[in-house]
Protein backbone atom coordinates (compact mmCIF):
# COMPACT_ATOMS: atom_id res chain seq x y z
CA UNK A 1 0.00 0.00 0.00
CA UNK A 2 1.54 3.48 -0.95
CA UNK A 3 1.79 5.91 1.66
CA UNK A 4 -0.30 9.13 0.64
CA UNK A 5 2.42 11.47 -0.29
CA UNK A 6 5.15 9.28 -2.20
CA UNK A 7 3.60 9.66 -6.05
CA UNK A 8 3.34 13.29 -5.58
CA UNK A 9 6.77 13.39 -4.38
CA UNK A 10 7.91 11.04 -7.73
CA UNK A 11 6.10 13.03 -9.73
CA UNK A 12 7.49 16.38 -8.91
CA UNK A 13 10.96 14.30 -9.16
CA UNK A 14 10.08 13.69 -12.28
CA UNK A 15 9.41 17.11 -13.21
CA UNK A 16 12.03 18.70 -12.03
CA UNK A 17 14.45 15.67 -13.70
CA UNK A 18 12.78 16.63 -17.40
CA UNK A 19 13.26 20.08 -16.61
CA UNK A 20 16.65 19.95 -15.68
CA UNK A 21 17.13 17.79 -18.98
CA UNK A 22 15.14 20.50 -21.67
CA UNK A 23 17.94 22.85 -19.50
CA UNK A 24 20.96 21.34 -20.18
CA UNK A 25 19.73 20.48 -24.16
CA UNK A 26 19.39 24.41 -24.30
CA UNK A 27 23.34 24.76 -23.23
CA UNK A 28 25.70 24.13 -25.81
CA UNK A 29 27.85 22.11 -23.98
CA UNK A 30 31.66 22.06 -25.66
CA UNK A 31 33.92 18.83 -26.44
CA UNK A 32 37.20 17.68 -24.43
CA UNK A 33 38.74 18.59 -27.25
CA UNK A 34 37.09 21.77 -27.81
CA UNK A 35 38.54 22.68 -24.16
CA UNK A 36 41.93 21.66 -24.13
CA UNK A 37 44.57 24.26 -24.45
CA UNK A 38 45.67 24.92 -28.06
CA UNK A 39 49.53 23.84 -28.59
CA UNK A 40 51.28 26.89 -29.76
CA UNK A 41 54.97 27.38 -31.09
CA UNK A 42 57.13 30.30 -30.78
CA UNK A 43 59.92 30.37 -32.77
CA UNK A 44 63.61 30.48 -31.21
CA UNK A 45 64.73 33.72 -33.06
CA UNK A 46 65.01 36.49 -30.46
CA UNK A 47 63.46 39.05 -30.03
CA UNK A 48 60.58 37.01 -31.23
CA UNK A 49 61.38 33.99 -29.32
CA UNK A 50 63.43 33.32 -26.43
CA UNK A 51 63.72 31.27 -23.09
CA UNK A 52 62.75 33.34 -20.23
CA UNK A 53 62.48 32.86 -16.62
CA UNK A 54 61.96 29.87 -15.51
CA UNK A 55 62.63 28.42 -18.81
CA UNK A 56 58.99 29.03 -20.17
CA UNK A 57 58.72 30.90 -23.58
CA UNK A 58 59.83 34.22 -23.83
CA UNK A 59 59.58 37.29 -26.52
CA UNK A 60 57.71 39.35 -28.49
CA UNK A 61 55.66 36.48 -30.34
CA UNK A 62 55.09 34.44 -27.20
CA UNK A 63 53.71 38.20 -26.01
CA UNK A 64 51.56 38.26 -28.58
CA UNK A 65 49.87 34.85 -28.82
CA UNK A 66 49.08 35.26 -25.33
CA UNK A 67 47.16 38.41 -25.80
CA UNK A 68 45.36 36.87 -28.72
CA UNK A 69 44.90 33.01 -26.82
CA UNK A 70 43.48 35.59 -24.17
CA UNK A 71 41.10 37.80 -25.82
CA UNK A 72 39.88 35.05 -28.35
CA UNK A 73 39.25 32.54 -25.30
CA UNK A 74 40.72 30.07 -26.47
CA UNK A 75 43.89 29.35 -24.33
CA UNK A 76 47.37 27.90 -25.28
CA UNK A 77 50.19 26.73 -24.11
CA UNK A 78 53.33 28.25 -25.38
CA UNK A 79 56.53 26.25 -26.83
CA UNK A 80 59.84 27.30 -27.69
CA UNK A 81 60.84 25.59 -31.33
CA UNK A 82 62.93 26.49 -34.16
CA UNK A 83 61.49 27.18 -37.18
CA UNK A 84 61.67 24.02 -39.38
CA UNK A 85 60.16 22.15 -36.05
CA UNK A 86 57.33 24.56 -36.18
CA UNK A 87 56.12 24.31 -39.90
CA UNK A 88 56.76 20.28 -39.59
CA UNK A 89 54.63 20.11 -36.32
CA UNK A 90 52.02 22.52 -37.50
CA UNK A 91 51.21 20.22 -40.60
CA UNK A 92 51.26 16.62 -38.89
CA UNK A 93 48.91 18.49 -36.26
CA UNK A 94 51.30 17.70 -33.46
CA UNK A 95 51.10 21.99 -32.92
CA UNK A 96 47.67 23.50 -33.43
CA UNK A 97 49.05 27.39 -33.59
CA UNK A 98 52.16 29.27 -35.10
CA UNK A 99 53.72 32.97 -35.97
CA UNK A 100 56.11 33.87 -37.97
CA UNK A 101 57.08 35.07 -41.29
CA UNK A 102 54.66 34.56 -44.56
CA UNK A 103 56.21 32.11 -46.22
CA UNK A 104 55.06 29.05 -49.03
CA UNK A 105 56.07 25.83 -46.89
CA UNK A 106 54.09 27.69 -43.55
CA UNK A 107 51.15 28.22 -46.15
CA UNK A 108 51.34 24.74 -47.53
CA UNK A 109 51.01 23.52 -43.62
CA UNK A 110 48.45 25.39 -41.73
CA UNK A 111 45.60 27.74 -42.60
CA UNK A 112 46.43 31.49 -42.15
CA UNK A 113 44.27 33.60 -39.61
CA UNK A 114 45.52 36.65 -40.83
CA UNK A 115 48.67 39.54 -40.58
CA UNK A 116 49.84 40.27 -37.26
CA UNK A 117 52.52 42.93 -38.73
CA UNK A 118 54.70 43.84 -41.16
CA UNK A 119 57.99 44.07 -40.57
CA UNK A 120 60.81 45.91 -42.34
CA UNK A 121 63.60 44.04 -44.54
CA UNK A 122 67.24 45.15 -44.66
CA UNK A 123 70.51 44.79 -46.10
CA UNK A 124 73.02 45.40 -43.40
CA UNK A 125 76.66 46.27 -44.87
CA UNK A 126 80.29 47.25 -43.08
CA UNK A 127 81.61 50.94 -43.07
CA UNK A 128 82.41 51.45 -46.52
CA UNK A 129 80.58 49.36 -48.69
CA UNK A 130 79.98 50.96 -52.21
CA UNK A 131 76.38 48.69 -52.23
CA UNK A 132 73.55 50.80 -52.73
CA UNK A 133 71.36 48.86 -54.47
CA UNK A 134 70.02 44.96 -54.98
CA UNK A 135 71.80 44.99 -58.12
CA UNK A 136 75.30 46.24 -56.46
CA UNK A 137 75.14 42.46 -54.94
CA UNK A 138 75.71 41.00 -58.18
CA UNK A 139 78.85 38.94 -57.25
CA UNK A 140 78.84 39.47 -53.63
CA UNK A 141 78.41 37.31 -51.21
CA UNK A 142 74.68 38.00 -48.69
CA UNK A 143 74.58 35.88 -45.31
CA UNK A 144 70.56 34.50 -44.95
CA UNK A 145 69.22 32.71 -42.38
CA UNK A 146 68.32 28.97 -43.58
CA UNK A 147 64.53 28.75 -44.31
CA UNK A 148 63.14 32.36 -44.81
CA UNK A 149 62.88 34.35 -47.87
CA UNK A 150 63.05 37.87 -46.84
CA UNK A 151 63.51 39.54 -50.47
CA UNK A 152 62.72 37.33 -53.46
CA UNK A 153 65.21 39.36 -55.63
CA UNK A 154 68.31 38.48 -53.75
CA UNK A 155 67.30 35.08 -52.92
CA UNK A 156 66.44 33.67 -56.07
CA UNK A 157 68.97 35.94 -58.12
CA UNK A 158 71.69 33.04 -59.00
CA UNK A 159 74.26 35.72 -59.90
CA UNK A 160 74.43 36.75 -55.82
CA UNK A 161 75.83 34.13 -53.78
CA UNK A 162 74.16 33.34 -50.73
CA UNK A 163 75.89 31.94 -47.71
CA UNK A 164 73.17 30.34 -45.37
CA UNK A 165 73.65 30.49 -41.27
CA UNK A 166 71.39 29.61 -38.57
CA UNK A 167 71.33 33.06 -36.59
CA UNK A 168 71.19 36.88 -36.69
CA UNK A 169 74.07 36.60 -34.78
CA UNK A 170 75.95 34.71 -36.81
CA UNK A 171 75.26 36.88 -39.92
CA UNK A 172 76.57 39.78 -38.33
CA UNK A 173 79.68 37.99 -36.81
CA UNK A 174 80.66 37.01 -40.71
CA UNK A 175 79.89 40.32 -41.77
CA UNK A 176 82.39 42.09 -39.00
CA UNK A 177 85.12 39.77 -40.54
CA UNK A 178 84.95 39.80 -43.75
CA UNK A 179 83.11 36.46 -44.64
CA UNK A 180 80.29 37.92 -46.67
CA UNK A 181 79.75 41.23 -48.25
CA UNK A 182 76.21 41.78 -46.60
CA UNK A 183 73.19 40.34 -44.67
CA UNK A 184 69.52 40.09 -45.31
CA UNK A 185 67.42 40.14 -42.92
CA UNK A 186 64.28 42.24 -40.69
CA UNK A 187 65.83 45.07 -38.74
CA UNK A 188 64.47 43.55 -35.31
CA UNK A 189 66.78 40.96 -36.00
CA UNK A 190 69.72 43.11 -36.15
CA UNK A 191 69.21 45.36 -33.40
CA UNK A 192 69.65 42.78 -31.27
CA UNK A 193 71.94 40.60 -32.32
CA UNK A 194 74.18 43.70 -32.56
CA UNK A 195 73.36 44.29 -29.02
CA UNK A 196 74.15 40.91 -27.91
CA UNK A 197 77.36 41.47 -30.04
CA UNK A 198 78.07 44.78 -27.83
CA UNK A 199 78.23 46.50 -31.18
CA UNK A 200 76.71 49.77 -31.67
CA UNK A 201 74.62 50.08 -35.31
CA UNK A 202 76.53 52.16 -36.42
CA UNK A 203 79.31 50.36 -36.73
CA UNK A 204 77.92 49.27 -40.18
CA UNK A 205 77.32 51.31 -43.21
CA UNK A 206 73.65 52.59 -43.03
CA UNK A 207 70.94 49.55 -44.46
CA UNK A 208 70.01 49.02 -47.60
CA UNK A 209 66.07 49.66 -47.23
CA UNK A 210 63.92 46.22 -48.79
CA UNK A 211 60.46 47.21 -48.08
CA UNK A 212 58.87 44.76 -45.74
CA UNK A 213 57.53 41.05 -44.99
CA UNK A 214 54.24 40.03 -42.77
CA UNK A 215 54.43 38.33 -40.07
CA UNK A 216 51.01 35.61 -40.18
CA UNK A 217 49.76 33.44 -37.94
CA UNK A 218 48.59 29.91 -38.59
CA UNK A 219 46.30 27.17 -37.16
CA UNK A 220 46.73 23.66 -38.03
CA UNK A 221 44.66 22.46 -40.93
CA UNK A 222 42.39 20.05 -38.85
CA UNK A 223 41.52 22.28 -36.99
CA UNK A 224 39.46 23.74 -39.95
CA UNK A 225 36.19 23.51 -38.42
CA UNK A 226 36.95 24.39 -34.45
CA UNK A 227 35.24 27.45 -33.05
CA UNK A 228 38.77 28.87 -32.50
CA UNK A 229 39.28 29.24 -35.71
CA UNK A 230 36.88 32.02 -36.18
CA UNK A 231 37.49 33.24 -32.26
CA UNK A 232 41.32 33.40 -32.92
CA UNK A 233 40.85 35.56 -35.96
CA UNK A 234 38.53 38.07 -35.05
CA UNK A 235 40.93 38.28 -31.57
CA UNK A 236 43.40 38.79 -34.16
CA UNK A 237 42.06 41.48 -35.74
CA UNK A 238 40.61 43.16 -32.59
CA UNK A 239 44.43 43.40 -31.15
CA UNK A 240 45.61 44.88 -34.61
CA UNK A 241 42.50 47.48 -34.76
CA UNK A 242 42.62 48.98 -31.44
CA UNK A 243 46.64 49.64 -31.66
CA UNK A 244 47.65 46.92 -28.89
CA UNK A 245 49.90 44.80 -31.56
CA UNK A 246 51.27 48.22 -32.61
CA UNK A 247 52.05 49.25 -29.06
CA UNK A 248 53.58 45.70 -27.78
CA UNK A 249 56.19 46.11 -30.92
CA UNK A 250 56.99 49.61 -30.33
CA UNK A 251 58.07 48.75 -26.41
CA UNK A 252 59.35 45.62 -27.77
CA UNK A 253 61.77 47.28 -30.52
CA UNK A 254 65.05 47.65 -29.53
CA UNK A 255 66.70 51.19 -29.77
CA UNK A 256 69.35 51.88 -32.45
């Protein structure tokens, strides 16, 4: 025999079970996956990338994914790679996010979000260098860094000889003695491998002016249809429009 209150008491369990339910259907509840922090490389070229206390990554580009990971909510964790690691990574989908310079194999491996900034190419030569223009290189020898391509003109031109290295640093250490006749690269670059050179700019002849190259970022290609995608660009954008990617390269820029 039931006692006189327990199918009231089931049914407003009931109720309140089917309620809770029509509740929870009206959330849109978000995957594991969805909610695990994006994997996101920063590239070991300082000032852009660089090991900083307690060994986490350091630099302007690790500054500026974690202003966009922050405003686009979609969160990251930050690690320092060189550059062939990162385009590799970024197309097996082992990294999810990456910045650096435009560039064909990056484009081939990940889908591009958009321009962070442009940054200005140079031609650094010593004191006294009669170079004044890309053709004056015909028959000289230009350090590069191994992967890049700053200036399509000197880089593809098979009449300038280019001798590859794996550092700013280096390119300015074979241009102080003699090595090579110049160095392409972005000014950023420079300015601090100079610095960590304790040599003064102007202890070169004054750059040969290249225009500029965008700096892009990237998100891994399946990742195509996560709602980062679309968060991460318009973050992107929202950092570039209101002057606060502008503002973290100006403090960022090291003084000549």
């Amino acid at each position: 025999m039931h006692r006189p209150g327990a199918f009231a008491r089931r049914r407003t369990w009931l109720g309140l079970t089917a309620a809770w339910s029509v509740t929870v259907g009206a959330w849109p509840l978000r995957s594991a996956a969805e909610e695990a922090p994006l994997l996101a490389d920063v590239i070991d070229i300082p000032p852009w990338g660089l090991r900083g206390p307690e060994g986490r990554a350091d630099g302007v580009y690790a500054d500026l994914l974690r202003a966009i990971g922050e405003r686009s909510r979609c969160p990251m964790t930050l690690r320092l790679v060189p550059i062939q690691r990162s385009i590799q990574d970024l197309g097996q989908g082992v990294s999810q996010v990456s910045m650096m310079l435009d560039r064909k194999d990056m484009n081939d491996a990940g889908l591009t979000l958009g321009t962070v900034v442009r940054l200005p190419v140079q031609v650094w030569l010593p004191l006294g260098s009669p170079v004044r223009s890309v053709e004056d290189l015909v028959g000289r020898t230009v350090a590069v860094l191994r992967g890049p391509t700053y200036h399509e003109g000197v880089q593809t031109d098979p009449r300038i000889a280019k001798y590859p290295v794996s550092s700013p640093r280096q390119q300015l250490e074979m241009l102080r003695i003699g090595r090579v006749d110049a160095a392409l690269g972005v000014e950023q670059n420079f300015l601090v491998a100079a610095r960590a050179l304790d040599l003064r700019p102007d202890a070169f002849a004054p750059p040969l002016q290249l225009g500029g190259r965008d700096v892009k970022l990237w998100l891994a290609r399946g990742l195509a249809e996560h709602p980062c995608r679309q968060r991460l660009t318009e973050a992107l954008k929202s950092l570039r429009d209101d002057g606060s990617i502008a503002r973290r390269m100006q403090s960022a820029a090291p003084e000549r």
